[in-house]
Protein backbone atom coordinates (compact mmCIF):
# COMPACT_ATOMS: atom_id res chain seq x y z
CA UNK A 1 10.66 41.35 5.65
CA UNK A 2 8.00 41.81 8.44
CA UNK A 3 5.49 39.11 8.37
CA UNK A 4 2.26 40.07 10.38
CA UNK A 5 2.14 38.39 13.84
CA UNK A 6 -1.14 36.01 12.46
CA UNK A 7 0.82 35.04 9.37
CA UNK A 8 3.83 33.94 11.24
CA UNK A 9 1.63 32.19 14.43
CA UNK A 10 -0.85 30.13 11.88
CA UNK A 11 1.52 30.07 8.42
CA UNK A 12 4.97 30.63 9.15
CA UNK A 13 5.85 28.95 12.08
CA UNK A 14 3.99 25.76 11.45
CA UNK A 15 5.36 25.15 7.97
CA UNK A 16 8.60 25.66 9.56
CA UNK A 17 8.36 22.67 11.79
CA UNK A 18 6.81 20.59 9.36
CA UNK A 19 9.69 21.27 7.27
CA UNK A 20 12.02 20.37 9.96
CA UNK A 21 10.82 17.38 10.37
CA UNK A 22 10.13 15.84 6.80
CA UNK A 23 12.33 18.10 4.65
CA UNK A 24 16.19 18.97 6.62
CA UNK A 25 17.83 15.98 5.10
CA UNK A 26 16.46 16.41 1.44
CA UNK A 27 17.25 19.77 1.48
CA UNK A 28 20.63 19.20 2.70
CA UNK A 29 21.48 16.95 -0.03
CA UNK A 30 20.50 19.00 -2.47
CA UNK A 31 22.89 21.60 -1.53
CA UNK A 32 25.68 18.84 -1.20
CA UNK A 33 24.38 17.93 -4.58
CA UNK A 34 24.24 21.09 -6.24
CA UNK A 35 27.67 22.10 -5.11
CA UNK A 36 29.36 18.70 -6.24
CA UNK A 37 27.75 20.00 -9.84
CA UNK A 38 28.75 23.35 -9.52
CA UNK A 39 32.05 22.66 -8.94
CA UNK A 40 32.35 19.98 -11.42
CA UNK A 41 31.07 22.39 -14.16
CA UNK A 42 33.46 25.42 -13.25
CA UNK A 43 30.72 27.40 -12.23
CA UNK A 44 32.22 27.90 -8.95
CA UNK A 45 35.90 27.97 -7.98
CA UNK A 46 37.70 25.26 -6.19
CA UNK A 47 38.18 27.51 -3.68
CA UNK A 48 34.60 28.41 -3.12
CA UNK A 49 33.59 24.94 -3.59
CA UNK A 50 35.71 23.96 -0.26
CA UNK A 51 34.64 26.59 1.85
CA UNK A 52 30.80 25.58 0.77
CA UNK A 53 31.37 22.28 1.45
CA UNK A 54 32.86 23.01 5.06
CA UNK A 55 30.11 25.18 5.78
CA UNK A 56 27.50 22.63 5.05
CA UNK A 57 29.77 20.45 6.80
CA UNK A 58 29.36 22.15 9.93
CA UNK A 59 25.57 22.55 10.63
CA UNK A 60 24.04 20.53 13.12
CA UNK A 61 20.79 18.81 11.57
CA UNK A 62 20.42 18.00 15.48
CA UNK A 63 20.40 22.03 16.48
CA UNK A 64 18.39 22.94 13.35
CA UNK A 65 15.67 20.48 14.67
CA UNK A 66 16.04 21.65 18.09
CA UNK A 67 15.73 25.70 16.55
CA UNK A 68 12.01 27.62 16.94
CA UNK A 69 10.67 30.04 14.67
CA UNK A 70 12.02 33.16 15.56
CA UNK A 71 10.65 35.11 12.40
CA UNK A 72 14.47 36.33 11.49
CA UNK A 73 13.74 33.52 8.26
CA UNK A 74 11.34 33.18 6.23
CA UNK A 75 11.41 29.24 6.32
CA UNK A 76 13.56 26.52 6.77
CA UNK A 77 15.99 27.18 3.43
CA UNK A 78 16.55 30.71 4.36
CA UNK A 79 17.47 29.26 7.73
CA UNK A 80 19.98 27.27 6.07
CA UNK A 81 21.33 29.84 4.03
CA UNK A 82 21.87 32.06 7.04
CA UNK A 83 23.69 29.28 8.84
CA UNK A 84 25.98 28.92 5.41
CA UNK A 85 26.71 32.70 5.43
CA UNK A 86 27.61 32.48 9.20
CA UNK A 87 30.11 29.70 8.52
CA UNK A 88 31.69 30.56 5.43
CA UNK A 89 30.58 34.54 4.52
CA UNK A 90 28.45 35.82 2.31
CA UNK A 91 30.53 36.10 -0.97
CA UNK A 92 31.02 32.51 -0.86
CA UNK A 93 27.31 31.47 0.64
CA UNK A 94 25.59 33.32 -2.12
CA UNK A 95 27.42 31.44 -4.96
CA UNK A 96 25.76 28.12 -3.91
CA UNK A 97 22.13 29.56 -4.69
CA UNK A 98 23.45 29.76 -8.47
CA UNK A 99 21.53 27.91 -11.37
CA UNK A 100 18.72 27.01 -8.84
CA UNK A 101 15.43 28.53 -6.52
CA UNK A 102 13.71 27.48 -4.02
CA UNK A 103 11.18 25.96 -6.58
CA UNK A 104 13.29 23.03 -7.80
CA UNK A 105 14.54 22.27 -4.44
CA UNK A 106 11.13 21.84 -3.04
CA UNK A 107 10.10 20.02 -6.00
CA UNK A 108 12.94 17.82 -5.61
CA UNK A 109 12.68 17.61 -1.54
CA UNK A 110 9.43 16.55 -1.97
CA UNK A 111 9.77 13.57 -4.32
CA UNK A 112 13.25 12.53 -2.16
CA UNK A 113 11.00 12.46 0.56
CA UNK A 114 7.76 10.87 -1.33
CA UNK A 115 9.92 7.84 -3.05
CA UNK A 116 10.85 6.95 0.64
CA UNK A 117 7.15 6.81 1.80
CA UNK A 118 6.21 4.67 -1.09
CA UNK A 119 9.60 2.26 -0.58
CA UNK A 120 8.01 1.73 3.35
CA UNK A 121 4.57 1.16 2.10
CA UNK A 122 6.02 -1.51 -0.68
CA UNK A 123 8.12 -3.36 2.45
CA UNK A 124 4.76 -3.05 4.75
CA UNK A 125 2.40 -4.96 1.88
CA UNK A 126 5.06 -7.45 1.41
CA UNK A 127 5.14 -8.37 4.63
CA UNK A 128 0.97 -8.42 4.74
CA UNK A 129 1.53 -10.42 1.90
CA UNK A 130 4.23 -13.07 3.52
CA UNK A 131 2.15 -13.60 6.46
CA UNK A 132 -1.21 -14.64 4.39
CA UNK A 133 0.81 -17.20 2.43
CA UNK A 134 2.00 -18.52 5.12
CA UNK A 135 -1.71 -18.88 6.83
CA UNK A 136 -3.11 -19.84 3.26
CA UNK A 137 -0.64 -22.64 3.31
CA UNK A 138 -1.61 -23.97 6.64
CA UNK A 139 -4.99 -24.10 5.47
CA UNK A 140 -5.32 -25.34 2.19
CA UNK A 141 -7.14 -28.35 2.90
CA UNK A 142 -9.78 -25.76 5.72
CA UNK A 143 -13.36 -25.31 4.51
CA UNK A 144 -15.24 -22.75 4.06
CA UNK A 145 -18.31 -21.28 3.16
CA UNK A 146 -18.02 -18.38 0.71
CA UNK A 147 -20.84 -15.88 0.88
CA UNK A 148 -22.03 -13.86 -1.62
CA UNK A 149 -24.34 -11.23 -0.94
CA UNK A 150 -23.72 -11.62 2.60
CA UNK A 151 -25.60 -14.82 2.04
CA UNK A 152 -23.94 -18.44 2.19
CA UNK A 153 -22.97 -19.48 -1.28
CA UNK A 154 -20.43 -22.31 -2.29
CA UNK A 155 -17.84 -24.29 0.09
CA UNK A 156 -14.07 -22.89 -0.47
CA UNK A 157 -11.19 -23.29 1.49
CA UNK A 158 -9.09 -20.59 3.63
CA UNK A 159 -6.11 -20.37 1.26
CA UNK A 160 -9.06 -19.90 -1.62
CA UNK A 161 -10.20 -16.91 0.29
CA UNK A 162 -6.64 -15.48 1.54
CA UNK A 163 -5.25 -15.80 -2.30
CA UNK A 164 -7.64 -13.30 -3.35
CA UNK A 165 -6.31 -10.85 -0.94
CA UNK A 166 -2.70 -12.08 -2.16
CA UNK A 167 -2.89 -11.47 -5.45
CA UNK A 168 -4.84 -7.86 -4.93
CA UNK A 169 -2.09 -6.79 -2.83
CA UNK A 170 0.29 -8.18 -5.53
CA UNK A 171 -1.19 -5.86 -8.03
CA UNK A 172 -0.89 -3.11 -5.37
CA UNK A 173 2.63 -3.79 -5.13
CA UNK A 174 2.69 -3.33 -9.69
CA UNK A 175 0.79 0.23 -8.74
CA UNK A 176 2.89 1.13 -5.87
CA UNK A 177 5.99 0.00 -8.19
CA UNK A 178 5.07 1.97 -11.55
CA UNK A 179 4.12 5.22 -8.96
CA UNK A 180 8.03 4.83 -7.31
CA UNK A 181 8.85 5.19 -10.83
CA UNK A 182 6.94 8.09 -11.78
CA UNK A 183 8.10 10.04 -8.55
CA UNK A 184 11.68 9.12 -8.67
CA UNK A 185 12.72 11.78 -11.21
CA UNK A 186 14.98 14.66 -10.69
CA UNK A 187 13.24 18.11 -10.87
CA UNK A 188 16.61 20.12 -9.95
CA UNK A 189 18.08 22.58 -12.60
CA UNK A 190 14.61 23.18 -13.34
CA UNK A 191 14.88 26.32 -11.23
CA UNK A 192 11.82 29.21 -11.07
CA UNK A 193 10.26 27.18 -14.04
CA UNK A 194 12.29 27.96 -17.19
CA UNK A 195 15.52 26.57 -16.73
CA UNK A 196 19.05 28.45 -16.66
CA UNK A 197 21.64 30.11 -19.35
CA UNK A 198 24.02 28.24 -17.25
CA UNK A 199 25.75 24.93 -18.56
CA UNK A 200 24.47 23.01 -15.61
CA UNK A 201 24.80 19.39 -15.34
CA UNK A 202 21.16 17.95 -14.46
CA UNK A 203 21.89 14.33 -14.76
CA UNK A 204 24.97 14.63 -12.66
CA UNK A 205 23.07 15.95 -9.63
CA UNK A 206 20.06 13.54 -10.72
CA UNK A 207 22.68 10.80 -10.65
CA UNK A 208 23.97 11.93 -6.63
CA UNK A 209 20.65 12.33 -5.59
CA UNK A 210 19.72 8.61 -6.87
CA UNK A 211 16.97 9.36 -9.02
CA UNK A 212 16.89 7.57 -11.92
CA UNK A 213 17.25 10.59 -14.65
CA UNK A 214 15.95 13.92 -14.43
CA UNK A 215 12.56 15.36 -15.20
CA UNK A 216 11.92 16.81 -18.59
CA UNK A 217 10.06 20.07 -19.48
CA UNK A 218 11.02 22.52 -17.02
CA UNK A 219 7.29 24.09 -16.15
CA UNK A 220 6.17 21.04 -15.90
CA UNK A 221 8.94 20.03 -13.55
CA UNK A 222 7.58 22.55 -11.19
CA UNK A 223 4.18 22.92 -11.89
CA UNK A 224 3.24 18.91 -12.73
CA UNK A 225 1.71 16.79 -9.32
CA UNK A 226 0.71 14.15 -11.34
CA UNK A 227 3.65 11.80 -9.85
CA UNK A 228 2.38 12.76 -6.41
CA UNK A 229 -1.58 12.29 -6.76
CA UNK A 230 -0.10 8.54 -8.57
CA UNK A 231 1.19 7.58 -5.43
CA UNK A 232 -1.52 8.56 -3.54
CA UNK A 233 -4.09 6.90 -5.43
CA UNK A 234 -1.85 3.34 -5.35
CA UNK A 235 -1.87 3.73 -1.59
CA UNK A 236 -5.80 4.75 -1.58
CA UNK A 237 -7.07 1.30 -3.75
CA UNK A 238 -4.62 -0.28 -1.69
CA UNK A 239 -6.26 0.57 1.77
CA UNK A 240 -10.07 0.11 0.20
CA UNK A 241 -9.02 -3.22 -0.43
CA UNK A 242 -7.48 -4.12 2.47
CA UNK A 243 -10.44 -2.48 4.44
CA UNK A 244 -13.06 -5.06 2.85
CA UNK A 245 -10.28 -7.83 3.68
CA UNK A 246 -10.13 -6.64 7.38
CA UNK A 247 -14.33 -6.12 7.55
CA UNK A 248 -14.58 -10.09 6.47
CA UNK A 249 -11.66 -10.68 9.26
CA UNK A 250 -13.74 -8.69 11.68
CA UNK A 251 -16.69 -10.95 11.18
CA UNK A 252 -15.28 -13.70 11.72
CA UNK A 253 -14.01 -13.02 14.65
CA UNK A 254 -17.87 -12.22 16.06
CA UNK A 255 -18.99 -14.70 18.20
CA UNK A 256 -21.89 -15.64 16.06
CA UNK A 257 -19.14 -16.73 13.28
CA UNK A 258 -16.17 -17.98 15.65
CA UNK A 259 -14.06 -18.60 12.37
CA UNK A 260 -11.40 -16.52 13.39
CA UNK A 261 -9.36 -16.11 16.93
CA UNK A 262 -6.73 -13.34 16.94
CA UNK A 263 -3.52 -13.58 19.85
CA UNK A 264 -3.81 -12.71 23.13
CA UNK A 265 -1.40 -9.47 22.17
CA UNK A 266 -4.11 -8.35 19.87
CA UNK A 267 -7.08 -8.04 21.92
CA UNK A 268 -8.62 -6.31 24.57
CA UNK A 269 -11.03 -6.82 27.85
CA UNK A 270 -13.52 -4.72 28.96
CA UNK A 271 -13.64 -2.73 32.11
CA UNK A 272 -16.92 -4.55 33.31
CA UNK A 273 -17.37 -7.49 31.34
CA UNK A 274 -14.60 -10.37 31.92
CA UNK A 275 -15.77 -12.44 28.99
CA UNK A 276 -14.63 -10.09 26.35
CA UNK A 277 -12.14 -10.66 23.62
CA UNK A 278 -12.48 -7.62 21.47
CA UNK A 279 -10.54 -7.75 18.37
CA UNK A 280 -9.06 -4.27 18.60
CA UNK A 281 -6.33 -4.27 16.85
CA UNK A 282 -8.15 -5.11 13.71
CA UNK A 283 -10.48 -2.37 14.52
CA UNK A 284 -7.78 0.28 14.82
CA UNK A 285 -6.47 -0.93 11.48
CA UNK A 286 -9.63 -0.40 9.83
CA UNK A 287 -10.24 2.85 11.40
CA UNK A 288 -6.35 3.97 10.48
CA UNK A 289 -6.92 3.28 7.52
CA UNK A 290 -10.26 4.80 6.46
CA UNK A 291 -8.66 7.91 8.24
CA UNK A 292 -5.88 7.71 5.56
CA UNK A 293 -8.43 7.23 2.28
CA UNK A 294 -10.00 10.44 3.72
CA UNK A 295 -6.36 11.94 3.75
CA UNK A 296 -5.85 10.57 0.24
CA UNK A 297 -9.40 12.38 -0.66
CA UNK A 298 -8.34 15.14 1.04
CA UNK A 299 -5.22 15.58 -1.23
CA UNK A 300 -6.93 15.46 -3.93
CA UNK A 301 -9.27 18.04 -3.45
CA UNK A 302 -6.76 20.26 -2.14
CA UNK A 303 -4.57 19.94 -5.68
CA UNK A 304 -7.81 20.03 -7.87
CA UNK A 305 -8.88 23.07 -9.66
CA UNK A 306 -5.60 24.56 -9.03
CA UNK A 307 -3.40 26.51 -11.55
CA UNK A 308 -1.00 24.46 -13.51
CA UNK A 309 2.13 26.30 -11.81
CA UNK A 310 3.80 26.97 -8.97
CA UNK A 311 1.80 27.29 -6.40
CA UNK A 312 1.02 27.10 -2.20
CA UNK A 313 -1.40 24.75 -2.56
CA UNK A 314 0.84 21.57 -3.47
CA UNK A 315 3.83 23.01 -1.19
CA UNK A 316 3.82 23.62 2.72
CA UNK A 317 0.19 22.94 3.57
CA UNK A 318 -0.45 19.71 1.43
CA UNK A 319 3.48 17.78 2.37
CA UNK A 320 2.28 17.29 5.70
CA UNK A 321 -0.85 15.65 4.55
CA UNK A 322 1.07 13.40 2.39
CA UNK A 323 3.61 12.40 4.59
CA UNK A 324 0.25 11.61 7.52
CA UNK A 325 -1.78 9.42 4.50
CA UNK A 326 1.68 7.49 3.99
CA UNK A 327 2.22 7.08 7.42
CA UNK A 328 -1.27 5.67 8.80
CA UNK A 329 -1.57 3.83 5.49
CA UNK A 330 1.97 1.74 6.71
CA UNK A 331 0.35 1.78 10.14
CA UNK A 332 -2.59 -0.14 8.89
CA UNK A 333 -1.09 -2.60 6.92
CA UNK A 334 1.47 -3.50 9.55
CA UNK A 335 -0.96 -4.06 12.15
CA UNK A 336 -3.22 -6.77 9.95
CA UNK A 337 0.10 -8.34 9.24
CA UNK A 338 1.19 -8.69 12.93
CA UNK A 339 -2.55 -9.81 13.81
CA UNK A 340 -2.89 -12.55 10.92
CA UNK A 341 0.73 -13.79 12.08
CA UNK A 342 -0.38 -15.24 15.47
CA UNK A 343 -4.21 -15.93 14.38
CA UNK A 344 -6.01 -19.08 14.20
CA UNK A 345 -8.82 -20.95 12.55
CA UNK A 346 -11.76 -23.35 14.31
CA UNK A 347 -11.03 -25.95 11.58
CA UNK A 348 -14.27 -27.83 13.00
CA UNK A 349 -16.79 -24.92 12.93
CA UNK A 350 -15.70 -23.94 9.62
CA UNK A 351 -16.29 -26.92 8.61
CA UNK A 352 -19.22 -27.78 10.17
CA UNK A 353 -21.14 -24.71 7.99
CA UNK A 354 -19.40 -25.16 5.03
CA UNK A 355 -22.55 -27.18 3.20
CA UNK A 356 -25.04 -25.52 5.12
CA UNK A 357 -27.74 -23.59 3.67
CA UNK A 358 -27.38 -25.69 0.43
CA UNK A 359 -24.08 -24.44 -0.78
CA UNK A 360 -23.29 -27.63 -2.69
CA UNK A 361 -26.46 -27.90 -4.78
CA UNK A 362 -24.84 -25.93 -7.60
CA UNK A 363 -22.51 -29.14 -7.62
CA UNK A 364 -25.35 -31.78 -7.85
CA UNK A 365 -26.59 -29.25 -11.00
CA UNK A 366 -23.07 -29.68 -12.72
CA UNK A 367 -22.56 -33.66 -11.81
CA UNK A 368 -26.56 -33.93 -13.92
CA UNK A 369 -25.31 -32.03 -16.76
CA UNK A 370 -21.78 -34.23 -16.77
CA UNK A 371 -23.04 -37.61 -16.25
CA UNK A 372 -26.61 -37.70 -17.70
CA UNK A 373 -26.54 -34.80 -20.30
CA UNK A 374 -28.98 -32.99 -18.83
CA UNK A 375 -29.30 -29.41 -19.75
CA UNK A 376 -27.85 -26.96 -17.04
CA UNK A 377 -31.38 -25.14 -16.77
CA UNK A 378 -33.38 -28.41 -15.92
CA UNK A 379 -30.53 -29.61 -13.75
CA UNK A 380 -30.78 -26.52 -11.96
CA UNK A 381 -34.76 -26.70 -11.55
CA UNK A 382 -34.32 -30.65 -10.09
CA UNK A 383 -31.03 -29.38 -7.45
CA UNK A 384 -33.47 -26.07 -6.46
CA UNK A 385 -36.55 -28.44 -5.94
CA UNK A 386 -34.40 -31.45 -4.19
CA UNK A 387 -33.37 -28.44 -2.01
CA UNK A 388 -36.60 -27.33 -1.05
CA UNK A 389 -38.09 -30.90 -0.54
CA UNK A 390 -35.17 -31.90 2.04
CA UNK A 391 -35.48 -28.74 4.05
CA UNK A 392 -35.53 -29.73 7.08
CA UNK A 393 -32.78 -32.17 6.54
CA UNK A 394 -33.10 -35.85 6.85
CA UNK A 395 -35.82 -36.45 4.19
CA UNK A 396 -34.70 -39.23 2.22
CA UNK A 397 -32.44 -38.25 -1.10
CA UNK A 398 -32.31 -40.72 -3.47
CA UNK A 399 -36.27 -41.13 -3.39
CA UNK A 400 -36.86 -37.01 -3.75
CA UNK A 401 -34.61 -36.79 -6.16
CA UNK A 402 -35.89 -39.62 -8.38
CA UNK A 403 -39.62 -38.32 -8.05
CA UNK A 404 -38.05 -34.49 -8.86
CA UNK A 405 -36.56 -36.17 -11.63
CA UNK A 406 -38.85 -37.88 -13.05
CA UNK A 407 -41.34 -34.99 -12.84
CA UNK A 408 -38.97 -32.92 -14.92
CA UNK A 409 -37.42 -35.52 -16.90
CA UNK A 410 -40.44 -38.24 -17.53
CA UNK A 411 -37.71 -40.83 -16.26
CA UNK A 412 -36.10 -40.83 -12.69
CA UNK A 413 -32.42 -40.67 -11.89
CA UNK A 414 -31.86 -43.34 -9.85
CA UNK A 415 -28.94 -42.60 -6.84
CA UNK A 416 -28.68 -43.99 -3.13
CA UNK A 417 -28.41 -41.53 -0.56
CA UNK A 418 -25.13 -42.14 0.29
CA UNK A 419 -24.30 -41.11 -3.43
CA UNK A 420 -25.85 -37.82 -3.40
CA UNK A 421 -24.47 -36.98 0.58
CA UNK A 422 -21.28 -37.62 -1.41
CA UNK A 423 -21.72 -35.45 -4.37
CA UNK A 424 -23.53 -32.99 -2.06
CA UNK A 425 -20.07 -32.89 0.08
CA UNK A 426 -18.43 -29.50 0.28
CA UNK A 427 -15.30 -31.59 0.03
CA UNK A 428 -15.85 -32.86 -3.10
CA UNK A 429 -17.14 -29.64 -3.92
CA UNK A 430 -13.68 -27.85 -3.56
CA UNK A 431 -11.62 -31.13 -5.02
CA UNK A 432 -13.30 -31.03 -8.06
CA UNK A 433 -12.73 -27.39 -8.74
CA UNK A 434 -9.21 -27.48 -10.49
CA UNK A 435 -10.20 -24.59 -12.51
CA UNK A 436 -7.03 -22.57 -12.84
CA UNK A 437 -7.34 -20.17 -9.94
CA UNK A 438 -9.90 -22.37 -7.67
CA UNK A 439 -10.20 -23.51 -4.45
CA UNK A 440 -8.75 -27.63 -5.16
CA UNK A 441 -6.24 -28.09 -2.53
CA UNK A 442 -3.38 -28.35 -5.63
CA UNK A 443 -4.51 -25.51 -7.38
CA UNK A 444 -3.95 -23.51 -4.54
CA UNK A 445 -0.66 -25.07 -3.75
CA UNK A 446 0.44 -23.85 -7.52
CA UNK A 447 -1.13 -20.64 -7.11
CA UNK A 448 0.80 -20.45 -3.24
CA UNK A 449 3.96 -21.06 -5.06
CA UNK A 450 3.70 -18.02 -8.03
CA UNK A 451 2.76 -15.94 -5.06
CA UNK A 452 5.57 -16.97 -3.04
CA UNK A 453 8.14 -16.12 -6.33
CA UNK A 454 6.51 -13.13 -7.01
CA UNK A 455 7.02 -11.87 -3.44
CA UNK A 456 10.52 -12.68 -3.41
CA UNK A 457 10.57 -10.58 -6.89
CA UNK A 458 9.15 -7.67 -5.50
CA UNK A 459 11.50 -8.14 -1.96
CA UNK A 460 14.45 -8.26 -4.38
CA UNK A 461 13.54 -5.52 -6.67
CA UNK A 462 12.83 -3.22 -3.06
CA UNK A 463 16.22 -4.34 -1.71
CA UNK A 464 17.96 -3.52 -4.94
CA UNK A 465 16.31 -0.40 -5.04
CA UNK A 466 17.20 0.69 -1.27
CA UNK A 467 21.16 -0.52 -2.89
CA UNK A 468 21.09 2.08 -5.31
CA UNK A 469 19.97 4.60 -3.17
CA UNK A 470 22.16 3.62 -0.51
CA UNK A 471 24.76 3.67 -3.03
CA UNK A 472 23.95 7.70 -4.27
CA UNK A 473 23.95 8.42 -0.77
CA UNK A 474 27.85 7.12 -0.83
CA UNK A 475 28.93 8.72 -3.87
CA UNK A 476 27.52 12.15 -3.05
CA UNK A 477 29.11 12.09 0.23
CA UNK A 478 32.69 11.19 -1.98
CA UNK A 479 32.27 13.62 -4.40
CA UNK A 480 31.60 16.62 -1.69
CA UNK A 481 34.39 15.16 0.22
CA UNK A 482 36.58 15.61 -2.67
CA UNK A 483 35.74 19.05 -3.28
């Protein structure tokens, strides 16, 4: 067929290199794959099963990569197919294409492909994830003030803070998990979209390929993205997340805050001003990864309002897309693991701020209520006014408080200074917060320790799963080299 010179320059070509690049190995086992079932089911001769098998045997993956477009194929498998005619004729090349089209293969090159980008995104999180336990650890006992509204609010602690980001990136890893799942199905046998009259064997090949059982209605297996957008979305709430983690990391590291000091390998000078310490490699995360939620927008909008078949749309031009998102979506999270690694916090300054701005007085509310029964309303009113009357600080505070009080009340509450600087301490603020999942220095140790078992549960179940692929990998090659 003669494709028109624009067709081949801005369709043709292009998708051929992308294919190259993301989809030679897929599609290669596949046809190993396909063969080994073929063979086993007596659709093809022994005979014709050897001389396939050499044939695929002898291309070059290196010299297919190295190939242009030279418009004598229409894409990458007719490429293929031309190279298995060359070795092996074409009686015996066309027998391979039996029980099969190019619409299950891509279907199933794509998810082959897609399972890997989601196993690399798993490995990057966990890593994110080792690297804040091990700062949270260092700092359970580190002070903080916790800001709501952009506005101080109530003393925490560093591990309080970095546990939140822990355990959001541990349900990432439950999202990223469940979409692995979804994607790692076996669309092969599925062929145009109907199926075959042959007695193929679609949980043999499903089995070689490493998926974990095939797909089940056959339009759907072609026509379905659902897996796909699944992924995408995991990796999308992922990177929104860790963008709000990285814009809190980014303020700290201001020089008005001063909370947060990155390595020398993460920053940058400026070409005029000597001073600088500019925290780029946080900013290039948070830009490489906003680029990637536009990406995962982008591939959305691209499958929506698209017929429920087989189609362009969620073939050549989108894989590309996908496999960029994936990539700068790793890229992100494995630079704000390397930068946490080597960062450090000014234990003093943080501490220093931690009560200012009156981010204990919800405390002195609570210690009213516990000790005197006073209701939490009233208490409230007396911490807000004792706020307001020791603004600027070093007005006495047992006096104010026992005239607030007593205004309020009709009797005062009687406490030395010294008692309410005590209760008023963002220390004792954080120790006595031992409600499951606060900041008290052994809550967070217990809450540091499920973390740390639930990343080795996630590191095991991504080795495992690398095993059994690993392991498909070995069996195909056995089978085809038994042919």
């Amino acid at each position: 067929m003669n494709f028109d010179p624009q067709y081949v320059d801005h369709v043709l070509s292009e998708n051929f290199e992308d294919a190259k690049a993301l989809f030679l190995s897929p599609l290669m086992a596949i046809h190993y794959a396909h063969l080994v079932m073929l063979a086993d089911r007596g659709i093809v001769t022994a005979g014709d099963a050897r001389a396939l098998r050499d044939a695929l045997d002898s291309i070059s993956l290196a010299d297919v990569r190295a190939t242009p477009y030279d418009g004598r194929s229409e894409d990458l498998f007719f490429h293929v197919e031309q190279l298995i005619v060359e070795a092996c004729g074409e009686e015996a090349a066309g027998r391979l294409h039996t029980a099969r089209s190019r619409n299950d293969i891509d279907m199933t090159m794509y998810r082959l492909r897609q399972r890997e980008f989601i196993l690399a995104l798993i490995e990057a999180t966990l890593d994110l994830r080792d690297a804040l336990i091990a700062l949270a650890d260092r700092h359970r006992e580190t002070l903080l003030a916790a800001l709501t509204h952009t506005q101080p609010a109530q003393p925490t602690t560093i591990a309080h803070y970095m546990l939140a980001a822990i355990e959001q990136l541990e349900r990432d890893a439950g999202r990223l998990r469940a979409a692995f799942s979804s994607t790692n199905r076996s669309p092969l046998g599925a062929c145009a979209i109907t199926g075959t009259g042959f007695a193929i064997d679609r949980q043999l090949t499903s089995d070689l390929l490493g998926f974990d059982g095939p797909t089940g209605n056959t339009y759907g297996s072609i026509a379905t993205v659902d897996y796909l957008l699944e992924s995408v979305s995991a990796a999308a709430i992922m990177l929104t997340g860790l963008g709000r983690f990285v814009q809190d990391l980014l303020l700290w590291c201001t020089a008005e805050f001063g909370y947060l000091r990155l390595a020398d390998g993460f920053v940058q000078s400026s070409s005029i001003m000597p001073q600088k310490r500019n925290p780029v490699a946080l900013e290039h995360a948070r830009a490489i990864g906003s680029k990637a939620v536009g990406q995962a927008g982008a591939i959305l909008v691209a499958v929506h309002n698209t017929p429920f078949g087989d189609v362009v749309d969620t073939e050549d031009d989108l894989q590309p897309l996908v496999a960029s998102m994936f990539r700068d979506a790793r890229r992100a999270v494995v630079l704000v693991a390397a930068s946490m690694g080597g960062a450090g916090f000014d234990v003093a300054r943080l501490e220093s701020r931690a009560a200012v701005g009156g981010t204990t007085m919800t405390e002195l509310a609570d210690h009213l209520v516990r000790a005197h029964g006073v209701p939490f309303r009233t208490s409230h009113m007396i911490a807000a006014r004792l706020q307001q009357a020791t603004m600027p600080p070093g007005a006495p505070l047992g006096a104010t408080l026992a005239t607030i009080s007593s205004d309020l009340l009709g009797v005062p509450l009687v406490y030395t200074d010294a008692q309410i600087a005590e209760i008023l301490s963002p220390r004792h603020f954080v120790d006595v917060r031992k409600t499951p999942g606060g900041p008290a220095p052994p809550e967070t140790a217990r809450a540091l320790a499920q973390s740390r078992e639930a990343a080795a549960s996630d590191r095991m179940w991504l080795t495992a799963t690398g095993g059994r692929l690993a392991a498909a990998q070995a069996r195909l090659r056995q089978r085809s080299e038994s042919l």
